[in-house]
C-alpha atoms as a PDB file:
ATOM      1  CA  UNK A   1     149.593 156.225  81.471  1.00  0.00           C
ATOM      2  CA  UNK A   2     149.157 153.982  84.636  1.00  0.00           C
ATOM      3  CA  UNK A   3     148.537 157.021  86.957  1.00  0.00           C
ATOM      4  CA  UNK A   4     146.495 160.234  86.158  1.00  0.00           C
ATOM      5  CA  UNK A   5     147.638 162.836  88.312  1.00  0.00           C
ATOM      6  CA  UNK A   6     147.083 165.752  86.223  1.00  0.00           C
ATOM      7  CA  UNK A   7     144.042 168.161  87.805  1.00  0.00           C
ATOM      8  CA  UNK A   8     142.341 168.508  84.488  1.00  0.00           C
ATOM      9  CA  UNK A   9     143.146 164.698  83.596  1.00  0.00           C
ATOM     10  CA  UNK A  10     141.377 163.553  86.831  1.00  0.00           C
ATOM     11  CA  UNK A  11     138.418 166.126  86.378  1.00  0.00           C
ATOM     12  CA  UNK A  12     137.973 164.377  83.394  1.00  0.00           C
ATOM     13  CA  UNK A  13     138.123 161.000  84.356  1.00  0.00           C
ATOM     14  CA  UNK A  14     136.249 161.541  87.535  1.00  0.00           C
ATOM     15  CA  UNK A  15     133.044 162.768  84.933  1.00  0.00           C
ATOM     16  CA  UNK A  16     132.728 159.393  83.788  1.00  0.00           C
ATOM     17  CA  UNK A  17     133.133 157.158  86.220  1.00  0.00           C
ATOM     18  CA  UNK A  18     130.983 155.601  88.969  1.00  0.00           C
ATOM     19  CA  UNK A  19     131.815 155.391  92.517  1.00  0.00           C
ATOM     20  CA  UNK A  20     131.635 152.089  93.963  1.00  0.00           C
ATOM     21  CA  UNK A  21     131.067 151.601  97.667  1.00  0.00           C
ATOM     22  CA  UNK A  22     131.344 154.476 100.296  1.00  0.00           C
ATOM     23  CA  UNK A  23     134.244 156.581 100.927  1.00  0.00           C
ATOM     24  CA  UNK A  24     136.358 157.440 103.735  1.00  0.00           C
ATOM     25  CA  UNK A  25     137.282 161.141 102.519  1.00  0.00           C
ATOM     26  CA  UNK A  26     140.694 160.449 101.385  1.00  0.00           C
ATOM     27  CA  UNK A  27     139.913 157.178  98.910  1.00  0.00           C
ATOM     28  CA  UNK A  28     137.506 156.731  97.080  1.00  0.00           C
ATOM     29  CA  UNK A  29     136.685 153.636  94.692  1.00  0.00           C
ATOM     30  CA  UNK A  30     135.377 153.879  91.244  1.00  0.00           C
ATOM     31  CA  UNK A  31     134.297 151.449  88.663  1.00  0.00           C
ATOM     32  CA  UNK A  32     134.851 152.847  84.689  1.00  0.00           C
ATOM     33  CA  UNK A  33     131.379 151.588  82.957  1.00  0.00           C
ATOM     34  CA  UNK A  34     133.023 152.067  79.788  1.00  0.00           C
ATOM     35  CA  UNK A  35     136.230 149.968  79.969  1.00  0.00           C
ATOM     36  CA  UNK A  36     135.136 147.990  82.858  1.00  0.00           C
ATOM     37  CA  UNK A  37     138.152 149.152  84.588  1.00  0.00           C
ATOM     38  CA  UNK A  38     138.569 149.934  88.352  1.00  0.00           C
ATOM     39  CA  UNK A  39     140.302 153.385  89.781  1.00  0.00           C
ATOM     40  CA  UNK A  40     141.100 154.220  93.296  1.00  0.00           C
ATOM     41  CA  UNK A  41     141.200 157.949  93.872  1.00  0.00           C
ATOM     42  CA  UNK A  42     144.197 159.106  96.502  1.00  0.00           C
ATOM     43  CA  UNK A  43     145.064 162.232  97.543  1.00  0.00           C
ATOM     44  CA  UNK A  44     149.005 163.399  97.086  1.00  0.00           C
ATOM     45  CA  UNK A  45     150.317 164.936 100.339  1.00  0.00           C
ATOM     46  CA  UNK A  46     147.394 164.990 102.076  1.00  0.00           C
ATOM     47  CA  UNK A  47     148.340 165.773 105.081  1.00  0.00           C
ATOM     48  CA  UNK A  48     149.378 169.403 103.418  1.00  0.00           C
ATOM     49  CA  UNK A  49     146.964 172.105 104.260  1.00  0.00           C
ATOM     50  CA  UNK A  50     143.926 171.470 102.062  1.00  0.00           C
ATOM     51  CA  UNK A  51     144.391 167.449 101.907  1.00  0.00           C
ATOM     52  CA  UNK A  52     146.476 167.721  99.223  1.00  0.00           C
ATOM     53  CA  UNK A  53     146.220 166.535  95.253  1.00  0.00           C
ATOM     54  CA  UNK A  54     143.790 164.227  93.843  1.00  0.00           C
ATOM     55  CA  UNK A  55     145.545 161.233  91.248  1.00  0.00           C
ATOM     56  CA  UNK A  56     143.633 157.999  90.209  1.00  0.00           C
ATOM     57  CA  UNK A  57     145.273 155.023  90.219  1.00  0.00           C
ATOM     58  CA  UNK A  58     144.202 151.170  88.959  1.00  0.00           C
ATOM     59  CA  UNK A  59     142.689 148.904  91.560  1.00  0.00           C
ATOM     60  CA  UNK A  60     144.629 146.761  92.570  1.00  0.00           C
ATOM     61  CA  UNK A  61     147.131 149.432  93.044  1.00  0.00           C
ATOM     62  CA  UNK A  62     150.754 148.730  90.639  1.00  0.00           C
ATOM     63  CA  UNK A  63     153.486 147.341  92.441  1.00  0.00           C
ATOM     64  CA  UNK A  64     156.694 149.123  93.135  1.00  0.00           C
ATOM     65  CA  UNK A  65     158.220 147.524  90.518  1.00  0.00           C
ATOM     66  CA  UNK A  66     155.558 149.123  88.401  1.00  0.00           C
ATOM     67  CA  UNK A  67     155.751 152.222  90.028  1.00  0.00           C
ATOM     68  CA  UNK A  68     159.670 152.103  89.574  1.00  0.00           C
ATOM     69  CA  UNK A  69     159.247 151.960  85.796  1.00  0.00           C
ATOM     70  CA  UNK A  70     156.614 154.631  85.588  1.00  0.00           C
ATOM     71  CA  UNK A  71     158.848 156.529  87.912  1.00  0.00           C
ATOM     72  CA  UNK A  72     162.093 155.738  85.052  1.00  0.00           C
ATOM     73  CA  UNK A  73     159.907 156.223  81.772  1.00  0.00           C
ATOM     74  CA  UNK A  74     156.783 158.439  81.842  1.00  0.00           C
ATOM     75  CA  UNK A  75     156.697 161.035  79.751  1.00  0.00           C
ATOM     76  CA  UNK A  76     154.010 162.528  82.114  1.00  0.00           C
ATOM     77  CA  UNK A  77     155.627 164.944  85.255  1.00  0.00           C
ATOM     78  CA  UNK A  78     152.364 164.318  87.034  1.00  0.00           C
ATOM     79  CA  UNK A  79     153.004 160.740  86.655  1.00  0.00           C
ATOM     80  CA  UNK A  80     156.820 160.428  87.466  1.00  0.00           C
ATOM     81  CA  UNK A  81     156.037 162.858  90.799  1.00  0.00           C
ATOM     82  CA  UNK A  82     152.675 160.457  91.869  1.00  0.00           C
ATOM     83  CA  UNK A  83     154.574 157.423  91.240  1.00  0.00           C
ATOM     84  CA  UNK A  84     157.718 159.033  93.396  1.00  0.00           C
ATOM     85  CA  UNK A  85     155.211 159.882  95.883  1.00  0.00           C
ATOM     86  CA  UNK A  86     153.446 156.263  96.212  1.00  0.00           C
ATOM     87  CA  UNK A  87     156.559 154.153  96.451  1.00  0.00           C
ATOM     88  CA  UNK A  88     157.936 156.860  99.466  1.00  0.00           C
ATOM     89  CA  UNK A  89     154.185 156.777 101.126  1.00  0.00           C
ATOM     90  CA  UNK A  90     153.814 153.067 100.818  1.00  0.00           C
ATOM     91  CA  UNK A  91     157.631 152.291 101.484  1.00  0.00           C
ATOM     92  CA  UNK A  92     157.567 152.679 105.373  1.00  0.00           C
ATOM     93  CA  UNK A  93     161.434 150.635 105.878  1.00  0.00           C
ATOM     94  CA  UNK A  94     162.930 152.336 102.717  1.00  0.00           C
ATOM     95  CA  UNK A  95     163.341 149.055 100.940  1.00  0.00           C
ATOM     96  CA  UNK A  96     162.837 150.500  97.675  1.00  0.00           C
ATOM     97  CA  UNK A  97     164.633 154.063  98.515  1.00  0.00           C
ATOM     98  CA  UNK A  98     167.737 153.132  96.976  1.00  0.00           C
ATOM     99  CA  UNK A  99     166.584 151.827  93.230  1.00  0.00           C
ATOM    100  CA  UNK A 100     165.048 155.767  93.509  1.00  0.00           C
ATOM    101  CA  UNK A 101     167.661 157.151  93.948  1.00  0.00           C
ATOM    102  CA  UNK A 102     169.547 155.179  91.447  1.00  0.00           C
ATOM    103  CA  UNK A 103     166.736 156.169  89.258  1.00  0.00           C
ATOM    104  CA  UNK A 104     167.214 159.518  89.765  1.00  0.00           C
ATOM    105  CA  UNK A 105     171.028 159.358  89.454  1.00  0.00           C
ATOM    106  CA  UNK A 106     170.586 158.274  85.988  1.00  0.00           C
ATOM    107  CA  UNK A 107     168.298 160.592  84.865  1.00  0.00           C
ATOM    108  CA  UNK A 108     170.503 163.157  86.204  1.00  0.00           C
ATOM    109  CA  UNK A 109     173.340 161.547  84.357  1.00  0.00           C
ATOM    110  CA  UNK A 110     171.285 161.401  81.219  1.00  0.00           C
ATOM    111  CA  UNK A 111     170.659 165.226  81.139  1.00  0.00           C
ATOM    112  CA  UNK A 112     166.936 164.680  82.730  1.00  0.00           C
ATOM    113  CA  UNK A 113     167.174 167.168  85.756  1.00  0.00           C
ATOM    114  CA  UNK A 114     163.739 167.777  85.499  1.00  0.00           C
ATOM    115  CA  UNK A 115     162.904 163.785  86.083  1.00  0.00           C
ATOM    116  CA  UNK A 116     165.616 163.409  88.495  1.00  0.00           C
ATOM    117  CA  UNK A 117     164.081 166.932  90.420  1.00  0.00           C
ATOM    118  CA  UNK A 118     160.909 165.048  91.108  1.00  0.00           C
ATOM    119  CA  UNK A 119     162.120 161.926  91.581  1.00  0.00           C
ATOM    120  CA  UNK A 120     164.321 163.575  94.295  1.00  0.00           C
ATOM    121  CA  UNK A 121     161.608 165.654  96.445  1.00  0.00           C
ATOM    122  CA  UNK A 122     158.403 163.950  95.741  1.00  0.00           C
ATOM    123  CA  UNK A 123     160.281 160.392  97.057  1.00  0.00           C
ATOM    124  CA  UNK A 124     161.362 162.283  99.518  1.00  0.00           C
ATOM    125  CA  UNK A 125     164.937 160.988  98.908  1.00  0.00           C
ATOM    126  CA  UNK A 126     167.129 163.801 101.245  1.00  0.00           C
ATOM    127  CA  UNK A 127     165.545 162.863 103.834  1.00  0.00           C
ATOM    128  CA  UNK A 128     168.049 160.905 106.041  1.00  0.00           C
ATOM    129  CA  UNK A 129     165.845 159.485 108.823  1.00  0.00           C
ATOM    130  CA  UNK A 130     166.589 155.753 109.313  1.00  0.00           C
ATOM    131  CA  UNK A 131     163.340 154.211 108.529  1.00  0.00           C
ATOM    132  CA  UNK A 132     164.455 150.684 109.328  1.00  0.00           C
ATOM    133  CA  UNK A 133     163.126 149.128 112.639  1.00  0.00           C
ATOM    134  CA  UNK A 134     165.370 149.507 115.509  1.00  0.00           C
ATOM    135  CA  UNK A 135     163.649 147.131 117.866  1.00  0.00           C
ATOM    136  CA  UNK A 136     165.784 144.816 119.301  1.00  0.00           C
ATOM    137  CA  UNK A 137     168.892 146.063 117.377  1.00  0.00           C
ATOM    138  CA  UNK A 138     172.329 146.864 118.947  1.00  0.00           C
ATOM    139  CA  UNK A 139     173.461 150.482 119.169  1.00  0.00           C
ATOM    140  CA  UNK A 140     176.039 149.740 116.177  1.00  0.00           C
ATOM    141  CA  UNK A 141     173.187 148.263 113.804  1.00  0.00           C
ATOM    142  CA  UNK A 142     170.983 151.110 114.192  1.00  0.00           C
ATOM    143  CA  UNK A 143     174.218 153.526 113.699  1.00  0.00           C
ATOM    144  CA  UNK A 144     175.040 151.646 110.484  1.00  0.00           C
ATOM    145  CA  UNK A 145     171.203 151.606 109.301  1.00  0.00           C
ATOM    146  CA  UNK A 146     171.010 155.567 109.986  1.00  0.00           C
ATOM    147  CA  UNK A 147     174.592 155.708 107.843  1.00  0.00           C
ATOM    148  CA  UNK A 148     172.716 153.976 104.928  1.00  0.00           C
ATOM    149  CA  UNK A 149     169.967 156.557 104.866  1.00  0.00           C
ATOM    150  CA  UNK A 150     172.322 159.299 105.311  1.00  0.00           C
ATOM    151  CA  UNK A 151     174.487 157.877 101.813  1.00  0.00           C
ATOM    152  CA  UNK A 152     171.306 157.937 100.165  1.00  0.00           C
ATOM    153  CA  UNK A 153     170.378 160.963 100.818  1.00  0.00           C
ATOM    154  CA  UNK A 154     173.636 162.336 100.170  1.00  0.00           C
ATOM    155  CA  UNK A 155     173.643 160.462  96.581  1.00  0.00           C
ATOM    156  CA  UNK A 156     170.528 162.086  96.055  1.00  0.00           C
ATOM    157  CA  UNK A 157     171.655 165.440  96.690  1.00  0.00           C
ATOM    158  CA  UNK A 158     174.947 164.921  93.986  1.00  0.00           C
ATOM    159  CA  UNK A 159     172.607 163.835  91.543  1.00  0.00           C
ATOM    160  CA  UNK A 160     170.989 167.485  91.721  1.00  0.00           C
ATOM    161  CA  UNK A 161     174.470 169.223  92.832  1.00  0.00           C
ATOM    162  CA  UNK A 162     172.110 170.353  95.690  1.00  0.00           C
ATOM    163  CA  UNK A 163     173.127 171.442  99.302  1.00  0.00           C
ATOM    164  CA  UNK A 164     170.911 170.923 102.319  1.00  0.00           C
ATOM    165  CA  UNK A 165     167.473 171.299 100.381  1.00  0.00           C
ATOM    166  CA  UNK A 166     165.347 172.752  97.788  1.00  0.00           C
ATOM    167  CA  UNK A 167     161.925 173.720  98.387  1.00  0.00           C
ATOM    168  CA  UNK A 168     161.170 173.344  94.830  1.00  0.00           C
ATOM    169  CA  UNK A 169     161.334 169.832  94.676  1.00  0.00           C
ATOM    170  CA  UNK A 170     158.208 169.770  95.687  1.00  0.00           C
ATOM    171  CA  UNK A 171     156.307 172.330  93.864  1.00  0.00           C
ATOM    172  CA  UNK A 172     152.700 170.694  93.841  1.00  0.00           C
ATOM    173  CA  UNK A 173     152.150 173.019  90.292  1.00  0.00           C
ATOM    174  CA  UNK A 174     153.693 169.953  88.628  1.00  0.00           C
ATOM    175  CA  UNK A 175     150.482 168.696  88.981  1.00  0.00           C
ATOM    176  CA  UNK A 176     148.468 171.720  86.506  1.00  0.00           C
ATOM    177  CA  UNK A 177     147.973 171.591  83.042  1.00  0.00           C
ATOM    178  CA  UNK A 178     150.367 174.885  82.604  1.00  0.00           C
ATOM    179  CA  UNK A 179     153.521 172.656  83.961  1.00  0.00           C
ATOM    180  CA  UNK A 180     155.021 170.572  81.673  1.00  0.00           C
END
């Protein structure tokens, strides 16, 4: 497990390690003095009412490609939905939208619904806003950009058989012990 995102998992943790440095209310650096290790604690949707969900993740923070496998292999919920959530936070052109939802298309195809569920609302992957910049662009590039968003989101919704959205997707209770 790269990413604890589990409430009681991160209580847990949080008992034993030390902060390091000051934080600035939403991260918060920590130093583990018994594997020498180094956490950075994030909050999950936090601009949601209540900032959201606390999840720990290694400093330096895993790379997408990282966060691509955790998102393809965890056996942890709380994992595959933080790791979902990182790449869409941290992914501000969508450059790493469509191996998501190719990710999610085969873990819909495998039987994995409940992978491909989270994969699906915590990446945020029906949403069809062009994230691309459009600065300097000609009216036909931008069209084609938004078009490519729009497929994706589309492919995303097959892959759950879904129509124009599904609150659930995002049900932060994947993140409780009781959810698994």
């Amino acid at each position: 497990m790269q990413i604890i995102a589990n409430k009681s998992l991160v209580a847990a943790m949080l008992q034993r390690l030390r902060a390091v440095g000051k934080s600035d209310g939403w991260t918060t650096r920590f130093f583990d003095p018994t594997t020498g290790k180094r956490w950075t604690q994030l909050h999950v949707d936090a601009e949601s009412h209540g900032g959201g969900w606390r999840m720990l993740v290694p400093d330096p923070m895993p790379s997408v490609r990282d966060l691509l496998l955790i998102a393809a292999t965890s056996p942890d919920q709380a994992e595959v939905a933080a790791s979902a959530w990182l790449i869409a936070d941290n992914d501000k052109e969508g450059k790493s939208r469509e191996l998501l939802v190719a990710i999610a298309e085969s873990a819909s195809s495998a039987g994995d619904q409940s992978r491909a569920a989270l994969l699906v609302g915590w990446g945020r992957l029906t949403d069809a806003s062009n994230l691309r910049p459009t600065l300097g662009k000609a009216p036909g590039e931008v069209t084609e950009d938004h078009n490519y968003f729009r497929s994706l989101a589309e492919r995303a919704k097959r892959a759950l058989r879904l129509s124009v959205s599904d609150p659930l997707l995002r049900d932060p209770q994947v993140f409780n012990d009781k959810h698994k």
